[in-house]
Each structure stands twice: as C-alpha cells, then as structure tokens.
PDB file of N, CA and C in Angstrom:
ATOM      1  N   UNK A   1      26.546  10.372  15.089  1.00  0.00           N
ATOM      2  CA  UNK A   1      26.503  10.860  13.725  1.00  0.00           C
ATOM      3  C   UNK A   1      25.127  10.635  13.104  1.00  0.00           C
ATOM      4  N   UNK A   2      24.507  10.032  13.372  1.00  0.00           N
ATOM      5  CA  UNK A   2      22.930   9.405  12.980  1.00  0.00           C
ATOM      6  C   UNK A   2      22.592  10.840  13.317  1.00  0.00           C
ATOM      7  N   UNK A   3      22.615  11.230  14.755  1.00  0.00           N
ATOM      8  CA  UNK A   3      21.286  12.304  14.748  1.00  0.00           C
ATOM      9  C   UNK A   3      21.592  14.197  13.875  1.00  0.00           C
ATOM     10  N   UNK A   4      22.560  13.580  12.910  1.00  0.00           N
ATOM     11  CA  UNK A   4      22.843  15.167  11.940  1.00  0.00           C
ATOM     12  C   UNK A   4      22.120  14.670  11.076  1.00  0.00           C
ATOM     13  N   UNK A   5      21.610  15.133  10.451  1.00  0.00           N
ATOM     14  CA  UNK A   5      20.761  15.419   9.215  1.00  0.00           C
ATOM     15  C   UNK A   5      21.457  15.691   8.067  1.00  0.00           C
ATOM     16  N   UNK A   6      22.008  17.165   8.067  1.00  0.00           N
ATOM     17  CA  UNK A   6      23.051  17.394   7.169  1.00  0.00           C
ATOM     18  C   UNK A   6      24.510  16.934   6.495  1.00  0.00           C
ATOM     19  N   UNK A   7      24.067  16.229   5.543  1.00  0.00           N
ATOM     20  CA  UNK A   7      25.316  15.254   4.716  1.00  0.00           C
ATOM     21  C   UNK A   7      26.771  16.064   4.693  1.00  0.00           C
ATOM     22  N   UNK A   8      26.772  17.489   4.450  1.00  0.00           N
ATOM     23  CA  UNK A   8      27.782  18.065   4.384  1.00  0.00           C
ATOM     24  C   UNK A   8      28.955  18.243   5.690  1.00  0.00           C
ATOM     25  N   UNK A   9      28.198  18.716   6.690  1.00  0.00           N
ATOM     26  CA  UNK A   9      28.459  18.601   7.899  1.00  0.00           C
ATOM     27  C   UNK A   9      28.809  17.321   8.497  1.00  0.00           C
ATOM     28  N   UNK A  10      28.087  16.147   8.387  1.00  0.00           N
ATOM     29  CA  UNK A  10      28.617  15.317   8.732  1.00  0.00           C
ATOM     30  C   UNK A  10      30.030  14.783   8.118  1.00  0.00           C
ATOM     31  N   UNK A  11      29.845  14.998   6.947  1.00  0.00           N
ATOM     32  CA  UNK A  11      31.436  14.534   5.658  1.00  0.00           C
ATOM     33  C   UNK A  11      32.461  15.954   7.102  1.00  0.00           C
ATOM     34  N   UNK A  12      32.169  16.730   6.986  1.00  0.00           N
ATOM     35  CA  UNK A  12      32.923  17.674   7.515  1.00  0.00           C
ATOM     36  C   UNK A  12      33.600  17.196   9.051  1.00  0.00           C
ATOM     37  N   UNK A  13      32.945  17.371  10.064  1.00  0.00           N
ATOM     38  CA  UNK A  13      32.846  16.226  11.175  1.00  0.00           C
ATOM     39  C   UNK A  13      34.031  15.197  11.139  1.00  0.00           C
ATOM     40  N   UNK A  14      33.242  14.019   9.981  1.00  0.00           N
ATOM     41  CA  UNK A  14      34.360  13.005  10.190  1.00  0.00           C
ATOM     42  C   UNK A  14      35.628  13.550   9.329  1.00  0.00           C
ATOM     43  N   UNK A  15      35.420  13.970   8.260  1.00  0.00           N
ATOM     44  CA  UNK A  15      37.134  14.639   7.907  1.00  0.00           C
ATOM     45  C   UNK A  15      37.527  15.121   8.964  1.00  0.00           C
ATOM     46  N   UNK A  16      37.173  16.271   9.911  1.00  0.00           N
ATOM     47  CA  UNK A  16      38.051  16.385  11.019  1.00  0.00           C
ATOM     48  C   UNK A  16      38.670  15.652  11.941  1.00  0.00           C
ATOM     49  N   UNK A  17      38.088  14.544  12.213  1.00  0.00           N
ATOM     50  CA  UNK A  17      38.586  13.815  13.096  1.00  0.00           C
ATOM     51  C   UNK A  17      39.318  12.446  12.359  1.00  0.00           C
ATOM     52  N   UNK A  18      38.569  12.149  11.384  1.00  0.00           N
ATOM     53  CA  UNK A  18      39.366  11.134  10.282  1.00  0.00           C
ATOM     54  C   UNK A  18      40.686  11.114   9.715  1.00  0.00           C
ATOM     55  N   UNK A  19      40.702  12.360   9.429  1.00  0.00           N
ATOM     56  CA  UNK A  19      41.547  12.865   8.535  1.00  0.00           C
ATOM     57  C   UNK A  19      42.454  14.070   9.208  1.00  0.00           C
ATOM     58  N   UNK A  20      42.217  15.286   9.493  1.00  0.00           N
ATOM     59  CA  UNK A  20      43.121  16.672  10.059  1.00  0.00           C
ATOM     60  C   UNK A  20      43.413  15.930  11.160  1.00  0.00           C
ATOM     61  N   UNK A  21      42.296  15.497  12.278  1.00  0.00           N
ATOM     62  CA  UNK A  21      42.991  15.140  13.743  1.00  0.00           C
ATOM     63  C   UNK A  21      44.441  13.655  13.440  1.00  0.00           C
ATOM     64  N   UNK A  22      43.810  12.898  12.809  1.00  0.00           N
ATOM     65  CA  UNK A  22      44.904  12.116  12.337  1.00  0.00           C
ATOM     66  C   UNK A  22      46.121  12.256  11.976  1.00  0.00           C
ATOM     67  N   UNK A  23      46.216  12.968  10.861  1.00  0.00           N
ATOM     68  CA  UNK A  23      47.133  13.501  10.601  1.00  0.00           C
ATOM     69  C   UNK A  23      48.438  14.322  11.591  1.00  0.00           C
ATOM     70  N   UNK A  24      47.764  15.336  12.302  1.00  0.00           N
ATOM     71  CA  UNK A  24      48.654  15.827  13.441  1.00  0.00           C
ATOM     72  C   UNK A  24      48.788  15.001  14.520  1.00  0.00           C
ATOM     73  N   UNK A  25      48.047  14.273  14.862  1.00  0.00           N
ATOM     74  CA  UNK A  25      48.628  13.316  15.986  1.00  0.00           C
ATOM     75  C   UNK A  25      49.222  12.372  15.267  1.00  0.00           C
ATOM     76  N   UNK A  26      49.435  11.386  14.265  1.00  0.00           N
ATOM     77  CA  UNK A  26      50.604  10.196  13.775  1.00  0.00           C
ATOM     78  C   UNK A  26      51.298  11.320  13.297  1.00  0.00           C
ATOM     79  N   UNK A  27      51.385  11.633  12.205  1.00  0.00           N
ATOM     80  CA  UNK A  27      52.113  12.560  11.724  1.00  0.00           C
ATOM     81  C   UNK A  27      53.362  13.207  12.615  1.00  0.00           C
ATOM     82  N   UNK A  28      52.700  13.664  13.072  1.00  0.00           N
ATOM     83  CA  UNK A  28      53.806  15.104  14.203  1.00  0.00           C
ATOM     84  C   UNK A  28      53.998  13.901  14.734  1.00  0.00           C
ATOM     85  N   UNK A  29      53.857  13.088  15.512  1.00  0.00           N
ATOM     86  CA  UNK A  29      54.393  12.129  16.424  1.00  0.00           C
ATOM     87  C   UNK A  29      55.524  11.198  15.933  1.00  0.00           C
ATOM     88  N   UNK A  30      55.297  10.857  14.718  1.00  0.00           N
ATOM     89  CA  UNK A  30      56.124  10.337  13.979  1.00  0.00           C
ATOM     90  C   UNK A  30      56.853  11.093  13.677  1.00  0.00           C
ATOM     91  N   UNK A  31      56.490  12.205  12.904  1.00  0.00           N
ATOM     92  CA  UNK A  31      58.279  12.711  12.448  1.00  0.00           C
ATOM     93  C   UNK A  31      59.403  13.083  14.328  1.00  0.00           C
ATOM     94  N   UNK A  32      58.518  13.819  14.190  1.00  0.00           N
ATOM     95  CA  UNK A  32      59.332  14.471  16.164  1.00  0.00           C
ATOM     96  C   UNK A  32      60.241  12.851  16.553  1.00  0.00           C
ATOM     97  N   UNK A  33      59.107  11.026  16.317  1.00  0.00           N
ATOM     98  CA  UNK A  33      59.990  10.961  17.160  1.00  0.00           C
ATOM     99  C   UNK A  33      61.416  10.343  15.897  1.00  0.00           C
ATOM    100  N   UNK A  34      60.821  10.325  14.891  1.00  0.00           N
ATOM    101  CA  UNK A  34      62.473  10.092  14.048  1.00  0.00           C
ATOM    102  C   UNK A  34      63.104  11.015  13.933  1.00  0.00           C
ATOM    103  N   UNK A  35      63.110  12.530  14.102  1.00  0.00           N
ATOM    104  CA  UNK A  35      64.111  13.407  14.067  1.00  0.00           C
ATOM    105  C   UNK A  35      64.603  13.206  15.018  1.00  0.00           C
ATOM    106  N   UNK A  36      64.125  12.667  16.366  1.00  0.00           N
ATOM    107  CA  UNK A  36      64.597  13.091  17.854  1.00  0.00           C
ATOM    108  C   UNK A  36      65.826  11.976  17.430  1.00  0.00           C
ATOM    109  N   UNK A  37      65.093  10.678  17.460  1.00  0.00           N
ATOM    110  CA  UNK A  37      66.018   8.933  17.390  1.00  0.00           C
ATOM    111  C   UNK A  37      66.934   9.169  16.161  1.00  0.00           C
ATOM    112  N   UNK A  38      67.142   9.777  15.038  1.00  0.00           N
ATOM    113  CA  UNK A  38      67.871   9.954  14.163  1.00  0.00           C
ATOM    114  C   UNK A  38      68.881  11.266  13.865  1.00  0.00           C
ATOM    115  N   UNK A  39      68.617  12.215  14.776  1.00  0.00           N
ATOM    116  CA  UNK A  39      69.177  13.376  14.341  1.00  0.00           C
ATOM    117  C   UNK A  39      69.999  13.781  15.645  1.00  0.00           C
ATOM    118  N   UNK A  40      68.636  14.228  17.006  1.00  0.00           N
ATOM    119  CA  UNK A  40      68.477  14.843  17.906  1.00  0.00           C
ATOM    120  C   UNK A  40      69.580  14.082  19.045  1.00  0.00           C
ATOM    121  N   UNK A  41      68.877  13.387  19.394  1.00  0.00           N
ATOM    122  CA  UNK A  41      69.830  12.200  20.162  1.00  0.00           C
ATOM    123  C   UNK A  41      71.407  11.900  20.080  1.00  0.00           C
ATOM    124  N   UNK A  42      71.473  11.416  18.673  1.00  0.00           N
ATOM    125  CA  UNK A  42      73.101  11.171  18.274  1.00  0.00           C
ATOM    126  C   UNK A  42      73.502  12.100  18.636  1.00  0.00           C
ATOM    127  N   UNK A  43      73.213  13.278  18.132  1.00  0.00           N
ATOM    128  CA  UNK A  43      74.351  14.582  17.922  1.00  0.00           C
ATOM    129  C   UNK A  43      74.408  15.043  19.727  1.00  0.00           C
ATOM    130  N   UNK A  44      73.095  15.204  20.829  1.00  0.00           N
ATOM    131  CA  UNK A  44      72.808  15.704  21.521  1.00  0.00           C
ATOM    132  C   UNK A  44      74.086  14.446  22.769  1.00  0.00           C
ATOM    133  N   UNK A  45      74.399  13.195  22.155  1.00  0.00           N
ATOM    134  CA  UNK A  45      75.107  12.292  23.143  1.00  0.00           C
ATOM    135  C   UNK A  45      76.752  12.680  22.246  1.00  0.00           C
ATOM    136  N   UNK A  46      76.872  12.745  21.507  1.00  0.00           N
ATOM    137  CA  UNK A  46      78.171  13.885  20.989  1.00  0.00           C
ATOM    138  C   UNK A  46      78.820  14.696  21.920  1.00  0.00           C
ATOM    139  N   UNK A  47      77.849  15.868  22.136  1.00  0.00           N
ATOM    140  CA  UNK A  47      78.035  16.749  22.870  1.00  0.00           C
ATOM    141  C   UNK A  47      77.813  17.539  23.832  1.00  0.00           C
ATOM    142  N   UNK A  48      76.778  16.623  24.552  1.00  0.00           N
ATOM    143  CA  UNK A  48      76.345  17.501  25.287  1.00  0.00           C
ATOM    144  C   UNK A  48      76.388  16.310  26.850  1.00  0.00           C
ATOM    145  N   UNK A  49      76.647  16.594  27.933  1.00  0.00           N
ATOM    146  CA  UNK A  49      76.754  15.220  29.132  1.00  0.00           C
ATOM    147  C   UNK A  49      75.489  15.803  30.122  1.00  0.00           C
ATOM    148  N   UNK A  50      74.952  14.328  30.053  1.00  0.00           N
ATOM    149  CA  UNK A  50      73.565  14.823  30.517  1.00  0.00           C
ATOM    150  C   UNK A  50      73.670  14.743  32.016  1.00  0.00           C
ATOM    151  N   UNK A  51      72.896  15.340  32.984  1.00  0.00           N
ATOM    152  CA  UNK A  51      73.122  14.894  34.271  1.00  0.00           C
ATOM    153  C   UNK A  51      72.733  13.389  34.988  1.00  0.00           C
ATOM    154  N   UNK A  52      73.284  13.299  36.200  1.00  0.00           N
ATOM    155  CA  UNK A  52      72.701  11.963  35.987  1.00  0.00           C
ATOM    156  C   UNK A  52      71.270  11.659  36.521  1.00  0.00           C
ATOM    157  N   UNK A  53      71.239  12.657  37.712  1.00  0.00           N
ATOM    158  CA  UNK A  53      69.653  12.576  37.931  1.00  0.00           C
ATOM    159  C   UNK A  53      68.352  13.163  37.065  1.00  0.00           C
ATOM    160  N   UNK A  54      69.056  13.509  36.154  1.00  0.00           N
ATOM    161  CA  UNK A  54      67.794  14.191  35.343  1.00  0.00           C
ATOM    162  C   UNK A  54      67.561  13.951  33.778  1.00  0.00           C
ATOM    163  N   UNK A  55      66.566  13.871  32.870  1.00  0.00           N
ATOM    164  CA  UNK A  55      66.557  13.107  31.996  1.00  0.00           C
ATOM    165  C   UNK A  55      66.397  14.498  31.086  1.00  0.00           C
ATOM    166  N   UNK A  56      66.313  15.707  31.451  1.00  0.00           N
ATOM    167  CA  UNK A  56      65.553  16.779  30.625  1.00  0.00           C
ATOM    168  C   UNK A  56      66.846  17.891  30.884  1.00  0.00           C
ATOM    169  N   UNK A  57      68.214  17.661  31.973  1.00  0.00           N
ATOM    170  CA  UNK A  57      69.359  18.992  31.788  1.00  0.00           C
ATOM    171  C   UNK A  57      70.563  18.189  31.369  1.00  0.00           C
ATOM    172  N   UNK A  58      71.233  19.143  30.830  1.00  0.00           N
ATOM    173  CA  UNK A  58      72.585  18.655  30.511  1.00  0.00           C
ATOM    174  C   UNK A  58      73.594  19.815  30.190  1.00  0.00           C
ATOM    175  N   UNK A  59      74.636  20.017  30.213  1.00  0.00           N
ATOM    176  CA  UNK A  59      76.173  20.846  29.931  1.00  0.00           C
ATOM    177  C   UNK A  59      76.542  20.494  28.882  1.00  0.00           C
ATOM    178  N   UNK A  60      76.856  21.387  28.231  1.00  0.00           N
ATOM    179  CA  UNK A  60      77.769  21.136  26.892  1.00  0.00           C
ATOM    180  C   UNK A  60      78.922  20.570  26.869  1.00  0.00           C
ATOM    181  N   UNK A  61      79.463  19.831  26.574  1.00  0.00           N
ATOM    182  CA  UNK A  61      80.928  19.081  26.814  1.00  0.00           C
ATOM    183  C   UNK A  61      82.108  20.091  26.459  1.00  0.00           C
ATOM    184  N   UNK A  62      82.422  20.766  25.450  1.00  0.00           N
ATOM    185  CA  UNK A  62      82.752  22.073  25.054  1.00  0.00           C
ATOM    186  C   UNK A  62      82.525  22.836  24.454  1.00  0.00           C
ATOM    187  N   UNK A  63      81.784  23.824  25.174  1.00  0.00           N
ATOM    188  CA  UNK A  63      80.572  24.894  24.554  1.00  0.00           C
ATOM    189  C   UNK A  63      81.504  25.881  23.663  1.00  0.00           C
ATOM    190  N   UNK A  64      82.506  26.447  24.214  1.00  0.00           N
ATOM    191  CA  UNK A  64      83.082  26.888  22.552  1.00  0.00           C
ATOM    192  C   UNK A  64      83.307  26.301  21.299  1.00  0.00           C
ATOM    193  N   UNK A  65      83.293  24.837  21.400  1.00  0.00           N
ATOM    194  CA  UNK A  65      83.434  24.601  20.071  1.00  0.00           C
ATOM    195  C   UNK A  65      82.256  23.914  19.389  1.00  0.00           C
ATOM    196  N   UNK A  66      81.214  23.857  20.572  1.00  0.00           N
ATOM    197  CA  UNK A  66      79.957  23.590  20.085  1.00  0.00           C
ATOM    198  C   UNK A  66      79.624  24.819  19.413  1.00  0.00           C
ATOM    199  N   UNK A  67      79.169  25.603  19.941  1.00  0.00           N
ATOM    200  CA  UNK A  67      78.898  27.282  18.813  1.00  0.00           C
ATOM    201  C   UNK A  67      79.526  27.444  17.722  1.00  0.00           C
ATOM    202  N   UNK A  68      80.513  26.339  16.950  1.00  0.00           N
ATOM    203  CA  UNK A  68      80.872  26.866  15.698  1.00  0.00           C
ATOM    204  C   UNK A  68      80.453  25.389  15.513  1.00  0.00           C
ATOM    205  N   UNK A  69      80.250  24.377  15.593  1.00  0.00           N
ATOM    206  CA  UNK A  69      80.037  22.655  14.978  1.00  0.00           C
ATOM    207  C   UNK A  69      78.963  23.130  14.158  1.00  0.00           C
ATOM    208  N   UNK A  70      79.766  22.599  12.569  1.00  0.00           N
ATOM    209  CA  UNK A  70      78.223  22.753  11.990  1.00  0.00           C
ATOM    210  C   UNK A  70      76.869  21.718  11.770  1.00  0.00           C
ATOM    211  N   UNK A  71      77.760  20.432  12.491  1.00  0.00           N
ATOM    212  CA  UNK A  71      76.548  19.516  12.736  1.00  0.00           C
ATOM    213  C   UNK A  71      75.318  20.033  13.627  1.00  0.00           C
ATOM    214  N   UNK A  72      76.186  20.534  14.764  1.00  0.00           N
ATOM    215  CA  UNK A  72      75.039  21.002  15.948  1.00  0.00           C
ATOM    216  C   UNK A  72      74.338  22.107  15.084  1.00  0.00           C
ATOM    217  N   UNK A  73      74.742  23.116  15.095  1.00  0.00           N
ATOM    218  CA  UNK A  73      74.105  24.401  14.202  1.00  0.00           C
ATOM    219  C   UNK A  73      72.853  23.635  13.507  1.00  0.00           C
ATOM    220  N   UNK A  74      73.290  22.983  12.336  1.00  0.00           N
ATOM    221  CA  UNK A  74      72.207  22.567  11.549  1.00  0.00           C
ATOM    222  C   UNK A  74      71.019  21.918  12.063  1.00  0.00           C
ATOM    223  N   UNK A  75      71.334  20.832  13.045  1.00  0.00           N
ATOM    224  CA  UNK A  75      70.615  19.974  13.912  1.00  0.00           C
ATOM    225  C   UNK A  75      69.575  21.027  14.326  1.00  0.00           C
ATOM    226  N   UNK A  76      70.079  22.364  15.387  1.00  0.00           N
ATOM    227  CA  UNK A  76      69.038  23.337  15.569  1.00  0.00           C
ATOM    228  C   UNK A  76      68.572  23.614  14.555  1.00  0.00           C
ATOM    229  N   UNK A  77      68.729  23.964  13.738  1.00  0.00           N
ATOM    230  CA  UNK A  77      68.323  24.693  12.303  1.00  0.00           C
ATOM    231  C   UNK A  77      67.228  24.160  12.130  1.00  0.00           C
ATOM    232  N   UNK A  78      67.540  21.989  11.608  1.00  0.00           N
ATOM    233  CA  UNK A  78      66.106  21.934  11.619  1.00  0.00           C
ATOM    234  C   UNK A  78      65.276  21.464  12.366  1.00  0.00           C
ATOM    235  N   UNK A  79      65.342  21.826  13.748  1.00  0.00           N
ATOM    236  CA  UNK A  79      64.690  21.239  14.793  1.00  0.00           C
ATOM    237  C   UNK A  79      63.607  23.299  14.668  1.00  0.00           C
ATOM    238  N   UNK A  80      64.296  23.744  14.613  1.00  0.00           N
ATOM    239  CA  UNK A  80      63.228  24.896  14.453  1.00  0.00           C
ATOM    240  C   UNK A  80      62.456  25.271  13.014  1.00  0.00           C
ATOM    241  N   UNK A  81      63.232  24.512  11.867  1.00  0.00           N
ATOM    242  CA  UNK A  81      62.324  24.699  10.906  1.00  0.00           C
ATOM    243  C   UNK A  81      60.962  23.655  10.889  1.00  0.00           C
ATOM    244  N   UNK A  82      61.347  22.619  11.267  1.00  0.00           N
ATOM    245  CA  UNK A  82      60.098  21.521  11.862  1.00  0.00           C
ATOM    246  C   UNK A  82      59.508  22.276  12.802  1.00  0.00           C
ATOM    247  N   UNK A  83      59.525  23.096  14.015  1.00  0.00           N
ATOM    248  CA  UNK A  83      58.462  23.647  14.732  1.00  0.00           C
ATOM    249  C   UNK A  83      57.574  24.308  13.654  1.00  0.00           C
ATOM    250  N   UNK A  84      58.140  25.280  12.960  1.00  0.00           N
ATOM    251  CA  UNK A  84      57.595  26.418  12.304  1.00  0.00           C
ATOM    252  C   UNK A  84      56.975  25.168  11.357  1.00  0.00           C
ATOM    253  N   UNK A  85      57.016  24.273  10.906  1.00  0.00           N
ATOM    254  CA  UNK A  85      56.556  23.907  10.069  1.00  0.00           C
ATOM    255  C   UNK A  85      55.090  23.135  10.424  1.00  0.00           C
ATOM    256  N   UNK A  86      55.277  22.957  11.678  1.00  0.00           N
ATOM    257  CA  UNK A  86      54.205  22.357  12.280  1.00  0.00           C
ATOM    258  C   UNK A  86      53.088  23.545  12.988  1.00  0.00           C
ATOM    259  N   UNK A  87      53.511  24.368  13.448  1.00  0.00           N
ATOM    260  CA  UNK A  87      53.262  25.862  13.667  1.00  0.00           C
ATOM    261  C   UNK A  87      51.849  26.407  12.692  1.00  0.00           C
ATOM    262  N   UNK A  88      52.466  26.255  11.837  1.00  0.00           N
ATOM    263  CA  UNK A  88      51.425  26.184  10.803  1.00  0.00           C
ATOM    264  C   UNK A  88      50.477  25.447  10.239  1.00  0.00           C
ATOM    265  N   UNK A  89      50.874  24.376  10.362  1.00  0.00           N
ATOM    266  CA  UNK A  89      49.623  22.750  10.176  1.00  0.00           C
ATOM    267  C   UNK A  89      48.784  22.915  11.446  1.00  0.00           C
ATOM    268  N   UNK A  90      49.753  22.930  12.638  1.00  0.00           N
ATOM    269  CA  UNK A  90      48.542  23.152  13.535  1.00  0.00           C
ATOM    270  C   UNK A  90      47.370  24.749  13.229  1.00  0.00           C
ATOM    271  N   UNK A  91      47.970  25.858  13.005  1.00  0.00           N
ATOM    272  CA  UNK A  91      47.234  26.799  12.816  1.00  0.00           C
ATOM    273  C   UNK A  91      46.338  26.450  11.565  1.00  0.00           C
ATOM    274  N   UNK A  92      46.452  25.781  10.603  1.00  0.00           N
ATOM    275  CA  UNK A  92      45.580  25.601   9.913  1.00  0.00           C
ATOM    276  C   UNK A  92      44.334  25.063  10.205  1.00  0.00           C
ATOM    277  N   UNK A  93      44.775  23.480  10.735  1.00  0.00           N
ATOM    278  CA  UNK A  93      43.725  22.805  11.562  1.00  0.00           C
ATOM    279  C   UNK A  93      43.293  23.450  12.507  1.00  0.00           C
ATOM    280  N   UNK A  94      42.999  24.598  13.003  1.00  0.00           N
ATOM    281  CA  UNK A  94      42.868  25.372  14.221  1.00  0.00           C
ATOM    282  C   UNK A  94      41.506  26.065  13.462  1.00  0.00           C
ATOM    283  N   UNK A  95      42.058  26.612  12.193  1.00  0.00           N
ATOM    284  CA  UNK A  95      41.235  27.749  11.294  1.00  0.00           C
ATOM    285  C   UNK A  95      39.942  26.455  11.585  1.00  0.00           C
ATOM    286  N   UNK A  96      40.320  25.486  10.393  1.00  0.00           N
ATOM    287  CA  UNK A  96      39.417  24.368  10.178  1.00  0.00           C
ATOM    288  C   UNK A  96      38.444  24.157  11.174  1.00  0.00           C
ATOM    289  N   UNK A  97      38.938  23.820  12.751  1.00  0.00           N
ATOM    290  CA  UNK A  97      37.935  23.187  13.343  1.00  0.00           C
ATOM    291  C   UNK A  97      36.950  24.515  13.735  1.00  0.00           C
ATOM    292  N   UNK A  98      37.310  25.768  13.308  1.00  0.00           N
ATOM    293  CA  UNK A  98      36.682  26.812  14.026  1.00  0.00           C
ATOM    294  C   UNK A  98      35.332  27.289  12.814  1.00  0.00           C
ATOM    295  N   UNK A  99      35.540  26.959  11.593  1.00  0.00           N
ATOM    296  CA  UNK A  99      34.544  26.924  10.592  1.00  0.00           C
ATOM    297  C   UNK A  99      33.696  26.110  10.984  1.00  0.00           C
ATOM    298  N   UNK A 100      34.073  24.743  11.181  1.00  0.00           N
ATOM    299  CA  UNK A 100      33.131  23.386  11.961  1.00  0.00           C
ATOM    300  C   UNK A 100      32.293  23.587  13.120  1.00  0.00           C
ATOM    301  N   UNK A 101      32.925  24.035  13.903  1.00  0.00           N
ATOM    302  CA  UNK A 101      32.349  24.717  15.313  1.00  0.00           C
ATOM    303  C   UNK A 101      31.042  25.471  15.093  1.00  0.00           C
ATOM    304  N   UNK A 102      31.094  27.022  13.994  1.00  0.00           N
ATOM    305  CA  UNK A 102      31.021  27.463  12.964  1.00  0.00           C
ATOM    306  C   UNK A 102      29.153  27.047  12.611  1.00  0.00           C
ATOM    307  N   UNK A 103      29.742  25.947  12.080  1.00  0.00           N
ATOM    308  CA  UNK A 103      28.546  25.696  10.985  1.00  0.00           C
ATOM    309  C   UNK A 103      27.679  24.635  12.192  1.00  0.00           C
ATOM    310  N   UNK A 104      28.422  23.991  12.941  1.00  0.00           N
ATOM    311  CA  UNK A 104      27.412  23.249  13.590  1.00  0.00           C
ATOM    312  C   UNK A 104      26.644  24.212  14.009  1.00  0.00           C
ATOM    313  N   UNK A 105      27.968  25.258  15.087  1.00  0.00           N
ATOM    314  CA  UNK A 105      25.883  26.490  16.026  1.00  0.00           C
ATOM    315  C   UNK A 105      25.166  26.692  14.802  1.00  0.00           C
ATOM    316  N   UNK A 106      25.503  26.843  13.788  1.00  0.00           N
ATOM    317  CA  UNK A 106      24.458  27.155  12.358  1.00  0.00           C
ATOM    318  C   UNK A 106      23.572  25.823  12.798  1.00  0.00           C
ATOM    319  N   UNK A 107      23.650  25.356  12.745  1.00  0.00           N
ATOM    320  CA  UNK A 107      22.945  23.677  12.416  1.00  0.00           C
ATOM    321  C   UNK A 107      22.238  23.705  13.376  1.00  0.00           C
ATOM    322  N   UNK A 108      22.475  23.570  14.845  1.00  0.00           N
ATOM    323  CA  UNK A 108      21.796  23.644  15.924  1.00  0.00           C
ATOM    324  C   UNK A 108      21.077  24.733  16.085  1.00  0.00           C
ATOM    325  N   UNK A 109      21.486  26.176  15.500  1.00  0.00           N
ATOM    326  CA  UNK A 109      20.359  27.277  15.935  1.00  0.00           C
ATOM    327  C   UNK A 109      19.163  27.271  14.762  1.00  0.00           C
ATOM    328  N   UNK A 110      19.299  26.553  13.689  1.00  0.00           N
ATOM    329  CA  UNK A 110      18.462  26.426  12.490  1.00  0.00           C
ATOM    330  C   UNK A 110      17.394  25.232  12.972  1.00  0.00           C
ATOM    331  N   UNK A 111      17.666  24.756  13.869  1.00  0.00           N
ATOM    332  CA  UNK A 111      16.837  23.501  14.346  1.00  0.00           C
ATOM    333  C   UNK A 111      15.064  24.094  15.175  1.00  0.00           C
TER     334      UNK A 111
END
C-alpha cells in the first residue's frame, strides 16, 4: 500500500478488502451456517433419511406428504430467498471490484 500514491484509491483498495470482502465471507458464512444448524438440518432430519454412506444423498421419508408440509415448503422458500439475496450482494461486490480493477489500470497507465 506504500507504493500508491493516490489517497483515494488506496481508501478504495482497503474498503474492498476491509470491508465488501469481509462482509461476504463472515457474513454469508455466518448466516448459511445458522440457517443450515437452525432451520435446514432440523427439518431436513424430520424428513428426509439420509444414506448411510453418504453425507450429501438422502430419500424422503414420505414424499407425498412432504409436498404439502408447510414447514418443509417454507424451509425451501427461504433457503432460496437467501440465495437470491446473496445473488445480489455478491453481484454488487462484483460491480465494485470491477470499478477498482478499473481505476487502478487508470493509475498504472497514468504512471
């Protein structure tokens, strides 16, 4: 960081990594893993029997009456409104680091 010159850019810089990169890595990590341990999990050992060799398949215990549970329903509900919601934080921070990117070749081709 010493060898930028430009005060703005540098404030810019470390907000990205201070601040936006922070944010999506604790952030998203944290909520994902309390929805998973608080929401995801319970409902998912409810109803669903996992195999035993595998930690990632499982069968529905009774899939017709899972398709009307409105616990499960909702559970999806907001397990996809949290994607979409993150969907977008990441696309933001995406815009962000690409202005940064951006202004540094500015910085470096002005040199």
């Amino acid at each position: 960081m010493d060898l930028i010159q430009n005060d703005s850019l540098k404030k810019a810089i470390v907000n990205m990594y201070e601040f936006q990169f922070a944010v999506l890595v604790k952030d998203y990590d944290h909520s994902e893993w309390v929805l998973a341990q608080s929401v995801t999990f319970p409902i998912f050992n409810r109803f669903v029997r996992r195999h035993i060799n595998s930690t990632t398949t499982g069968k529905p215990i009774d899939f017709e009456a899972l398709k009307s549970n409105d616990e499960f329903i909702n559970m999806l509900h907001n397990i996809v409104r949290f994607k979409k919601s993150d969907i977008v934080r990441f696309k933001e921070v995406r815009l962000k680091l690409e202005t940064l990117i951006n202004d540094i070749d500015k910085a470096l081709n002005s040199i």
